[in-house]
Protein backbone atom coordinates (compact mmCIF):
# COMPACT_ATOMS: atom_id res chain seq x y z
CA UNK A 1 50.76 23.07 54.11
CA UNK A 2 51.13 20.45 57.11
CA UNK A 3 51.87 16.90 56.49
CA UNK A 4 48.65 15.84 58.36
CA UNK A 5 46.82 18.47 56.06
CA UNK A 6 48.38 16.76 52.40
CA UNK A 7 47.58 13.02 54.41
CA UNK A 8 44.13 14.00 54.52
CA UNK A 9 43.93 15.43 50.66
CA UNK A 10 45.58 11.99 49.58
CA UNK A 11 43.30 10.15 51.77
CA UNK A 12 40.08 12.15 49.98
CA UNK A 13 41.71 11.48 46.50
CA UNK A 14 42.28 7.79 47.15
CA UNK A 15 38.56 7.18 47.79
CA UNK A 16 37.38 9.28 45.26
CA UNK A 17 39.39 7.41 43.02
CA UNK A 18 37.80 4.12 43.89
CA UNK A 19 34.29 5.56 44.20
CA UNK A 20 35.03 6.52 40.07
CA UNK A 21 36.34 3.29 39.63
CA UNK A 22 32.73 1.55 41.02
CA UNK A 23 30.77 2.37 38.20
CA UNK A 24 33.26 0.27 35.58
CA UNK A 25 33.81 -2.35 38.04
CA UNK A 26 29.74 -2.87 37.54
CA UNK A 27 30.39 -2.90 33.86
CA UNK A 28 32.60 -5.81 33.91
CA UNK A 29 30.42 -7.80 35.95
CA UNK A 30 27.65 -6.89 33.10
CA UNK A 31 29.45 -7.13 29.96
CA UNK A 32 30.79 -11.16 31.26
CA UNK A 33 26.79 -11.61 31.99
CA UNK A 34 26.17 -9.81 28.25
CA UNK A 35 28.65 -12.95 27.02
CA UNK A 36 27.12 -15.39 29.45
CA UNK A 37 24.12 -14.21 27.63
CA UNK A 38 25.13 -14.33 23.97
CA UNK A 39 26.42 -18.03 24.81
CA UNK A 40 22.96 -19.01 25.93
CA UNK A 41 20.93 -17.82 22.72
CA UNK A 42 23.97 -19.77 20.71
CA UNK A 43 23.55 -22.91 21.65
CA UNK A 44 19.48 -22.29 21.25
CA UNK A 45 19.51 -21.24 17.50
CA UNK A 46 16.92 -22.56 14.73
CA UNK A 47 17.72 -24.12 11.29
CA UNK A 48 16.81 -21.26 9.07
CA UNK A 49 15.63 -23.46 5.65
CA UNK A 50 17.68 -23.38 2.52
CA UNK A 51 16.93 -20.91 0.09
CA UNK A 52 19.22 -22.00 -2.83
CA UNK A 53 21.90 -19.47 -1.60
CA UNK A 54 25.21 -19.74 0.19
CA UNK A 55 26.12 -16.93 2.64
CA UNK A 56 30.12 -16.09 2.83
CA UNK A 57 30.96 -13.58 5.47
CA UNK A 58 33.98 -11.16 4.92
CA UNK A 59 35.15 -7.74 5.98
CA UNK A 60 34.59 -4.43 4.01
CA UNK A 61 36.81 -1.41 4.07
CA UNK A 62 40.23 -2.38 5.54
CA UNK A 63 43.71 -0.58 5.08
CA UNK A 64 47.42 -1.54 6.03
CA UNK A 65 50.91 0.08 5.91
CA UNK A 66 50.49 1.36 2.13
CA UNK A 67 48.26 3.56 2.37
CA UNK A 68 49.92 5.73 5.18
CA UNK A 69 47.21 5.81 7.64
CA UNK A 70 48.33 2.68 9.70
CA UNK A 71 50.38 0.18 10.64
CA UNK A 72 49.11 -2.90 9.55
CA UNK A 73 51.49 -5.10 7.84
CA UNK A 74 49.80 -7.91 5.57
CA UNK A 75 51.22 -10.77 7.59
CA UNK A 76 49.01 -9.28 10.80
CA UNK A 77 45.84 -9.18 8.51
CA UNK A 78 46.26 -12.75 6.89
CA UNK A 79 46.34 -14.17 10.28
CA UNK A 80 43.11 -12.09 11.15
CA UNK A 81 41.30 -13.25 8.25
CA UNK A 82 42.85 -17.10 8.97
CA UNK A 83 41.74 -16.75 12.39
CA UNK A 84 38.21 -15.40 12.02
CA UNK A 85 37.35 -18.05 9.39
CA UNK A 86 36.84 -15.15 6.80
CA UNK A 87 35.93 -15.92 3.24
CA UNK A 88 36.83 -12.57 1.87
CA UNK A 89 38.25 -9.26 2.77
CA UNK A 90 37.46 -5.99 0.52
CA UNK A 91 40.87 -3.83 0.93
CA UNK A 92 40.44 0.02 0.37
CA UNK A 93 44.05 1.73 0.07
CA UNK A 94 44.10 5.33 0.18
CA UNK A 95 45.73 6.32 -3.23
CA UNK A 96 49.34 7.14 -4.22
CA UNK A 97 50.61 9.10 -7.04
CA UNK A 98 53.73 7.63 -7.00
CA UNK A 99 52.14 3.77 -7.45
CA UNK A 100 49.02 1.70 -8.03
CA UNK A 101 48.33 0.73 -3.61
CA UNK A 102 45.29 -1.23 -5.53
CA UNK A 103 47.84 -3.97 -6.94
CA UNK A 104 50.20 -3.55 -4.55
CA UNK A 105 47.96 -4.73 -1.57
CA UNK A 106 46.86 -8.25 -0.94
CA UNK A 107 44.68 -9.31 -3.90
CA UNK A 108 43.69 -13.50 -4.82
CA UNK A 109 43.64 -16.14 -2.51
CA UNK A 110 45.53 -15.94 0.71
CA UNK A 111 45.13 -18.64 3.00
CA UNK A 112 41.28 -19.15 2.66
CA UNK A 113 39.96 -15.74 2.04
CA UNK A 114 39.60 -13.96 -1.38
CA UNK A 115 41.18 -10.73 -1.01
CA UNK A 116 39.94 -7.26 -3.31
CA UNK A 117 42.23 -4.17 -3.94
CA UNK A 118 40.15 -1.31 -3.44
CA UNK A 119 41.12 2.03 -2.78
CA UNK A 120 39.62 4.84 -0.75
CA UNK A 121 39.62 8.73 -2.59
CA UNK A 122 38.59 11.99 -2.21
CA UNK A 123 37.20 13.91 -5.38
CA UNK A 124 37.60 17.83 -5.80
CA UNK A 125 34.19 18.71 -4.63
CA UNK A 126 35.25 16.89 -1.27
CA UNK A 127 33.43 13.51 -1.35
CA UNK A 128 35.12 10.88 -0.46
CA UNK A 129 34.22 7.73 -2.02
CA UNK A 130 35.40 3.19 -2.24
CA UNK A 131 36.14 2.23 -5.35
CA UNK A 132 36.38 -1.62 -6.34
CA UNK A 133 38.41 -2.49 -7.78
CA UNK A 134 40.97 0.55 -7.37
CA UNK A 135 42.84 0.66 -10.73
CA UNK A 136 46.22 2.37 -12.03
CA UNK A 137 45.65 6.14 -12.70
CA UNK A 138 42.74 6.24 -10.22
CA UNK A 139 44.75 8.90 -7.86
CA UNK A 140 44.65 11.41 -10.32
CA UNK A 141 40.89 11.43 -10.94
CA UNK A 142 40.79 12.83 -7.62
CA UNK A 143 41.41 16.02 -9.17
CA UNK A 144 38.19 15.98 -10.88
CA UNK A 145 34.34 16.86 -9.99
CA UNK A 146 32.77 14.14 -8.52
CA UNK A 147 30.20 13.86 -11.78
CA UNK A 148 33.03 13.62 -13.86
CA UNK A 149 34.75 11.30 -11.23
CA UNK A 150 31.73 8.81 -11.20
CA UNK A 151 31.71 9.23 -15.10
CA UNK A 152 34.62 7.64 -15.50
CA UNK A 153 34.94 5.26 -12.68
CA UNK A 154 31.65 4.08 -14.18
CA UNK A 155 33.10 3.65 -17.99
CA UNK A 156 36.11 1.52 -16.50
CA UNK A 157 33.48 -1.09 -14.94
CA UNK A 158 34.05 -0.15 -11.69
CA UNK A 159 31.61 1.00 -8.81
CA UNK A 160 32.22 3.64 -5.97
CA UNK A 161 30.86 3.92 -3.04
CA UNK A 162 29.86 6.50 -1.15
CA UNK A 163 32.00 6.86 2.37
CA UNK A 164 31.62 9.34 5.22
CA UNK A 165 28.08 10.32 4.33
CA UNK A 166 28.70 13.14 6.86
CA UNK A 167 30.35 15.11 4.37
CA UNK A 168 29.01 14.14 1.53
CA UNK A 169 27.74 16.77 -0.16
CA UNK A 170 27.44 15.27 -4.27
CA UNK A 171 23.81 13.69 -3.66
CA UNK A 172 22.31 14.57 -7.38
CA UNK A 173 25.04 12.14 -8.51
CA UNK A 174 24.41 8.45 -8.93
CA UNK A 175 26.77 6.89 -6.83
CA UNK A 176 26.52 2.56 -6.44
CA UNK A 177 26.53 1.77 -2.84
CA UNK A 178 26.90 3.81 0.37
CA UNK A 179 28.60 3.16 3.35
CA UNK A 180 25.67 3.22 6.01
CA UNK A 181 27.50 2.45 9.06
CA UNK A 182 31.05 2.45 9.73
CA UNK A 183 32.87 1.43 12.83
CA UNK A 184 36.39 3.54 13.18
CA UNK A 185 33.88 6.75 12.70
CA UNK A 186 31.78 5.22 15.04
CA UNK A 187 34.50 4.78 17.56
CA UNK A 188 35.73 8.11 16.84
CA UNK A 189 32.39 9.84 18.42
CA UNK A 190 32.87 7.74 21.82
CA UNK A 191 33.86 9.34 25.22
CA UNK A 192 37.38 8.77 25.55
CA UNK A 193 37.32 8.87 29.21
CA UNK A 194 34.53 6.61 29.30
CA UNK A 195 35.76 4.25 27.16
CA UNK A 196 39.28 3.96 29.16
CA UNK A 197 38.51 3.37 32.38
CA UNK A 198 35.79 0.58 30.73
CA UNK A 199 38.18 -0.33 28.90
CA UNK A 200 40.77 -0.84 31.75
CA UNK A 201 38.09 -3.35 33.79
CA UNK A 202 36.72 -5.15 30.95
CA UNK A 203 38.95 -4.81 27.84
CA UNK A 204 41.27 -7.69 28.55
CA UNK A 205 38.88 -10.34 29.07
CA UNK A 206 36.23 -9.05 26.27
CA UNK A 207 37.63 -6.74 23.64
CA UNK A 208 35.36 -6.62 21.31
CA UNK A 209 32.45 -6.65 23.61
CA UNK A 210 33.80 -3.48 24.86
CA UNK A 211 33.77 -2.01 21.88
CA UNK A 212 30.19 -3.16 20.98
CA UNK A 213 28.55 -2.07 23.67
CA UNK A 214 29.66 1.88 22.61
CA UNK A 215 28.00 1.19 19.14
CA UNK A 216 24.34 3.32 18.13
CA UNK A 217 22.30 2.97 15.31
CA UNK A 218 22.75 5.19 12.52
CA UNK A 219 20.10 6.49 11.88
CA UNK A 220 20.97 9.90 10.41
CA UNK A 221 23.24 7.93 7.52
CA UNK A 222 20.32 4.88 7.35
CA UNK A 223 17.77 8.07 6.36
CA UNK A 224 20.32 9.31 4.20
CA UNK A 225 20.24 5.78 2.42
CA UNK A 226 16.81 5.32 2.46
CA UNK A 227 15.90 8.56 0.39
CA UNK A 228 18.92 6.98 -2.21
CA UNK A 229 17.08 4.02 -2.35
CA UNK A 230 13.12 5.57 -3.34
CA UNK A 231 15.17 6.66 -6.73
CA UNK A 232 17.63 4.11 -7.80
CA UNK A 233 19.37 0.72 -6.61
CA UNK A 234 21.96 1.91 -4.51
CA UNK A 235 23.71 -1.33 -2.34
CA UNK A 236 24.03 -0.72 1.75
CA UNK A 237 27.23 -1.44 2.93
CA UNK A 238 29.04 -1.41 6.33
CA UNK A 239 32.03 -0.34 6.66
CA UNK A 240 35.01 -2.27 9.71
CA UNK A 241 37.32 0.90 8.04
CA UNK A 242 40.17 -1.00 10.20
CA UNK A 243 43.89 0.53 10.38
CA UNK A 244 45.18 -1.46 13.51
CA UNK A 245 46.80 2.27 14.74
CA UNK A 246 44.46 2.97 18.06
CA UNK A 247 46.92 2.48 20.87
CA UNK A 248 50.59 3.26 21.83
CA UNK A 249 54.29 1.23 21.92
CA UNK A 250 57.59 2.04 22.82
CA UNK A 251 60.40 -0.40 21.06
CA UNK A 252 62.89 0.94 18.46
CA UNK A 253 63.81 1.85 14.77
CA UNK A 254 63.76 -1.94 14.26
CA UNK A 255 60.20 -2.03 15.06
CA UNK A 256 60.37 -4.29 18.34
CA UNK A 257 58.30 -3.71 20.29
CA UNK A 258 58.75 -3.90 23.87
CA UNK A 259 55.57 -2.30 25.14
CA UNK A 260 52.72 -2.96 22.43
CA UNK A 261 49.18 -1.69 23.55
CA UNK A 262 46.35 -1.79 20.56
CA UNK A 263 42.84 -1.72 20.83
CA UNK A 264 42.10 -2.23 17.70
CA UNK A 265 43.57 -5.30 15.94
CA UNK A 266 42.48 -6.88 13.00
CA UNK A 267 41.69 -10.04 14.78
CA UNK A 268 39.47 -7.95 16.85
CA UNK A 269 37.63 -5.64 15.06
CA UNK A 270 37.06 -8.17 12.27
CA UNK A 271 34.86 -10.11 15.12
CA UNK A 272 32.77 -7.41 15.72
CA UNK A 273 31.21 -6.30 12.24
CA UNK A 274 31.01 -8.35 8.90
CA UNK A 275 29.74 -8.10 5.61
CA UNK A 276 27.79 -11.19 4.55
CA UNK A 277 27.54 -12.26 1.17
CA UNK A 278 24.26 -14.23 -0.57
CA UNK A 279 25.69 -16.44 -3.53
CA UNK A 280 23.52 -19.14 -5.54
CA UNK A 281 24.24 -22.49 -4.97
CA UNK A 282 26.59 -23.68 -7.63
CA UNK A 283 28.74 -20.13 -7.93
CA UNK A 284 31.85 -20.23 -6.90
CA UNK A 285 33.30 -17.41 -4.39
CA UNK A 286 36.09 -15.82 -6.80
CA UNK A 287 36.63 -11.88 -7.55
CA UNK A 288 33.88 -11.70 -10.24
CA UNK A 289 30.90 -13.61 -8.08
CA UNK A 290 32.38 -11.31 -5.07
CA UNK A 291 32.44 -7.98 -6.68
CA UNK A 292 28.84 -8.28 -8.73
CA UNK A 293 26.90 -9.60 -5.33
CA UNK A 294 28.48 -6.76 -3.79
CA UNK A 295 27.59 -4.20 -6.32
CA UNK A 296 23.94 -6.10 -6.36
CA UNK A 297 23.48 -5.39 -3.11
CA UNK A 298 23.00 -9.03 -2.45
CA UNK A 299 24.47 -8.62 1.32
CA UNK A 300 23.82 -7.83 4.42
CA UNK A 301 25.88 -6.52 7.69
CA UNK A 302 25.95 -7.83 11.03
CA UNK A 303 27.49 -7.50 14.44
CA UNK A 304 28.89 -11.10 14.62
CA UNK A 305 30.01 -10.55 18.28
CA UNK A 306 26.51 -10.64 19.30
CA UNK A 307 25.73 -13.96 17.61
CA UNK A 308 26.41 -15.80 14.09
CA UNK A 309 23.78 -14.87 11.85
CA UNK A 310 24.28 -17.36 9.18
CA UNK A 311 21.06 -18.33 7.67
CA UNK A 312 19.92 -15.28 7.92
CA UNK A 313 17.62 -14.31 4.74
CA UNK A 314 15.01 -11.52 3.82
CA UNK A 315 13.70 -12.11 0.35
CA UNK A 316 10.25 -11.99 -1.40
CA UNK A 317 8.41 -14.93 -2.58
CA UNK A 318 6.96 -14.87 -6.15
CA UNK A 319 6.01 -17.55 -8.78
CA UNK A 320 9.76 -17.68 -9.47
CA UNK A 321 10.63 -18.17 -6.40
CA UNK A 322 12.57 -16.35 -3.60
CA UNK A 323 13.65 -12.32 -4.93
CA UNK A 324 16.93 -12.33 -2.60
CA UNK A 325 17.43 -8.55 -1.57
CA UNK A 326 19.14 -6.38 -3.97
CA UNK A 327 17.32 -7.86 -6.24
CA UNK A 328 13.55 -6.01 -8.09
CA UNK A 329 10.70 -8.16 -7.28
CA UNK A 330 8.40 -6.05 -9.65
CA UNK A 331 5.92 -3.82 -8.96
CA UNK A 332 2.47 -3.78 -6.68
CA UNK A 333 0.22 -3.45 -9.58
CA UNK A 334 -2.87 -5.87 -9.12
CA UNK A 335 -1.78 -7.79 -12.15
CA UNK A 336 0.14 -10.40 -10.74
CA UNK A 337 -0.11 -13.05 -7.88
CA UNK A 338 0.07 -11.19 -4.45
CA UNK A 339 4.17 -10.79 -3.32
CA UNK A 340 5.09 -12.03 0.76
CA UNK A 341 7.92 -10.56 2.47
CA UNK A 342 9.89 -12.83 4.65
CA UNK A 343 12.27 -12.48 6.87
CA UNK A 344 14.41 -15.43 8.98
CA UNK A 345 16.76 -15.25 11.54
CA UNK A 346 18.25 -17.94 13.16
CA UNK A 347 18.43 -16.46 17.01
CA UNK A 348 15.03 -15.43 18.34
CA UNK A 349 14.96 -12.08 17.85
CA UNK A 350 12.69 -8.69 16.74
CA UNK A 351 12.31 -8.51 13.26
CA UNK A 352 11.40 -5.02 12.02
CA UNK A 353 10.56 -4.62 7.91
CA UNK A 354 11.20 -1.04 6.84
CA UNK A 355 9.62 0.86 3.62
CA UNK A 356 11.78 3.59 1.60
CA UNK A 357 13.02 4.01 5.70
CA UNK A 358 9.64 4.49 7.57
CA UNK A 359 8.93 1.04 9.73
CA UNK A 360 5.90 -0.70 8.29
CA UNK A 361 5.87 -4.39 10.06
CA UNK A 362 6.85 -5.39 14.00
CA UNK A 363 7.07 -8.50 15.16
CA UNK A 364 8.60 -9.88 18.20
CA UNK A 365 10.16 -12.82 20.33
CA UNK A 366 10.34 -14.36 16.55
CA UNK A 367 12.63 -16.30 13.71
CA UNK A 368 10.72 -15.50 10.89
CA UNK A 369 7.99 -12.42 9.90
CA UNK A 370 5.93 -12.31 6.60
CA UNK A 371 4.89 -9.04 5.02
CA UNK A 372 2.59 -8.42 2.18
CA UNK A 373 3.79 -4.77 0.53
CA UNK A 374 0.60 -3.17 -0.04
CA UNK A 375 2.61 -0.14 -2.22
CA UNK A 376 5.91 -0.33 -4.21
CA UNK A 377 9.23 0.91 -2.74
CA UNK A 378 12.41 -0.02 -1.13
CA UNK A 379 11.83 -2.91 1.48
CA UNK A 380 14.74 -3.67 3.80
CA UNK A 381 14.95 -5.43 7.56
CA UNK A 382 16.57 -4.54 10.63
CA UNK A 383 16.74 -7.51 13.39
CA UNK A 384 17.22 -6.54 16.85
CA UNK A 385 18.04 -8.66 20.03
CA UNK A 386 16.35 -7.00 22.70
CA UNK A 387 16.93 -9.98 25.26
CA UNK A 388 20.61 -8.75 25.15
CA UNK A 389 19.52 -5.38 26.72
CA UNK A 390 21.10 -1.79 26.69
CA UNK A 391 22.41 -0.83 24.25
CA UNK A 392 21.01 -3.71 22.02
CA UNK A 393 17.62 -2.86 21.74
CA UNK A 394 18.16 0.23 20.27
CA UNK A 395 21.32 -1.38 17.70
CA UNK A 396 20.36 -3.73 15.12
CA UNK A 397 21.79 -6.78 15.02
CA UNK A 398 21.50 -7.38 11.71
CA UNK A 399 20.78 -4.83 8.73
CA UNK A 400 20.30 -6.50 5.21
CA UNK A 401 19.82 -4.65 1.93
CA UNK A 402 16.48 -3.79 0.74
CA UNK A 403 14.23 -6.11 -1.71
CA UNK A 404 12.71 -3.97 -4.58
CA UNK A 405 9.05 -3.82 -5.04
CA UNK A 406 8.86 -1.78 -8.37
């Protein structure tokens, strides 16, 4: 092959290369007008009224070192909690059977967040499920059915919930929450090769808008849900499912690192998705108030990098006053005074109310929609913010829990 020949092939290769390179270049110059964007609807939000509840936002599903799966050490997640202004952070440890990972991880106050020893498990029928709080002796319960697993779990006062819905296959068995969305599993089904050469242009400068903008709506696991929800009280949780081990260093048995490339800190990936917690005025945030809203369903997740949804609320008015979702409002039965509906956001946004899954109520352009429930069922809202454009019209923003009409 001549020199002038292999020029020539370099030559075509070069441009190629930067012809590739044009359509992530256009990215970046889209995901800083996405920010520019999410800025602008900040700085116009509404005062959503008080309700009588407090809303504490935390992170659900989080592992470090112990549980073998990453390298997270508790000093990096402190700081991640410290600097995301976190109120609590639910930790999930995969089980050992050589020690209790539940009360060996962070639990109690550290810095200002309330921190939960949970711990992530597999049954023998394959499902895998949270449990909070993990407890001593929990590992080897694995080794059961899942009936029998739940049986017990149950009789210790815990709750499980159910994780990778994908294989789940246990759905006779009354399980106390399910994991709806999750974000490492999430990541998992992106391009690679997409994702790096976006991430090359536009990771530096906006990491977790990078990441967001790869995110869909699941709507396979939100069906899956929603038929839970027609027969029990099941509580909708997201899940960050954050390990800090995405990336690559070179350093040495020490653990300096010279070269330390991760895409997926804590710091980060608590920014994008949070779990937001309704508490009545006067209750304290402490690990009883945090584990029963939880297992009430009194919560709702949110993509925080696309705007702060505090004040957020979907609830249904009655003679009592507001039924805060998770909570039974009674049923549609003629007899009593005609139940509203309402949902408030505090960015204008698309508010879209949802019955046992199937969209009954659209409104748009909007911070606040009112629904009267003609039939009983599970109620829940999805808020959208179409004004951000693709892929944001088709992801919600915000998904709460459902209110019960029953």
């Amino acid at each position: 092959m001549s020199f002038l020949l292999v020029k020539r092939i370099a030559l075509v290769l070069l441009v190629l290369g930067v012809l590739l390179q044009i359509p992530f270049a256009v990215n970046r110059f889209r995901t800083a007008r996405l920010a520019s964007t999410i800025e602008q609807m900040a700085s116009a939000r509404t005062a959503v009224p008080d309700k009588g509840f407090r809303d504490y936002k935390g992170v659900f599903h989080v592992h470090s070192f112990l549980g073998g799966h990453s390298t997270g050490t508790f000093d990096e997640l402190i700081s991640a909690a410290e600097s995301n202004g976190l109120d609590f952070v639910v930790m999930t440890e995969h089980v050992s059977s050589l020690f209790d990972s539940a009360s060996s991880t962070l639990n109690g106050k550290h810095g200002r967040a309330l921190w939960i020893g949970g711990n992530e498990i597999s049954t023998a029928d394959g499902d895998r499920f949270l449990v909070l709080d993990g407890f001593d002796g929990l590992e080897a319960l694995g080794r059961k059915s899942t009936r029998d697993f739940l049986a017990e779990v149950h009789d210790r006062g815990k709750f499980a919930v159910i994780a990778y819905p994908e294989i789940f296959r246990s759905w006779d068995e009354k399980s106390d929450g399910f994991e709806v969305f999750s974000l490492n599993t999430n990541a998992k089904n992106m391009n690679p090769l997409l994702f790096f050469f976006d991430a090359l242009w536009s990771y530096g400068a906006y990491p977790e808008l990078t990441l967001a903008k790869y995110v869909k709506r699941p709507t396979e696991d939100l069906g899956r849900y929603d038929t839970l929800a027609q027969k029990g009280e099941p509580a909708l949780f997201g899940g960050n499912d954050a390990h800090s081990n995405i990336g690559f260093h070179i350093g040495d048995e020490a653990n300096n690192r010279w070269i330390d490339l991760q895409y997926d800190r804590y710091g980060m990936v608590f920014r994008v998705l949070r779990t937001h917690v309704l508490l009545r005025d006067g209750i304290e945030l402490d690990r009883e108030s945090l584990m029963q809203a939880l297992k009430n369903g009194n919560s709702y997740i949110s993509f925080d990098v696309l705007g702060d949804p505090s004040g957020f609320a979907f609830y249904a008015m009655t003679n009592d006053g507001p039924v805060m979702m998770g909570d039974t409002a009674g049923p549609v039965d003629g007899s009593t005074p005609e139940k509203v509906l309402v949902a408030e956001s505090p960015l204008k946004a698309r508010i879209v109310i949802l019955k046992d899954g199937v969209p009954v109520f659209e409104v748009k352009s909007t911070n606040r929609a009112e629904y009267r429930p003609r039939e009983d069922g599970a109620y829940r809202t999805e808020i959208y913010l179409d004004s951000l454009g693709s892929p944001f019209e088709s992801v919600p923003w915000i998904m709460s829990n459902p209110v019960f009409v029953r």
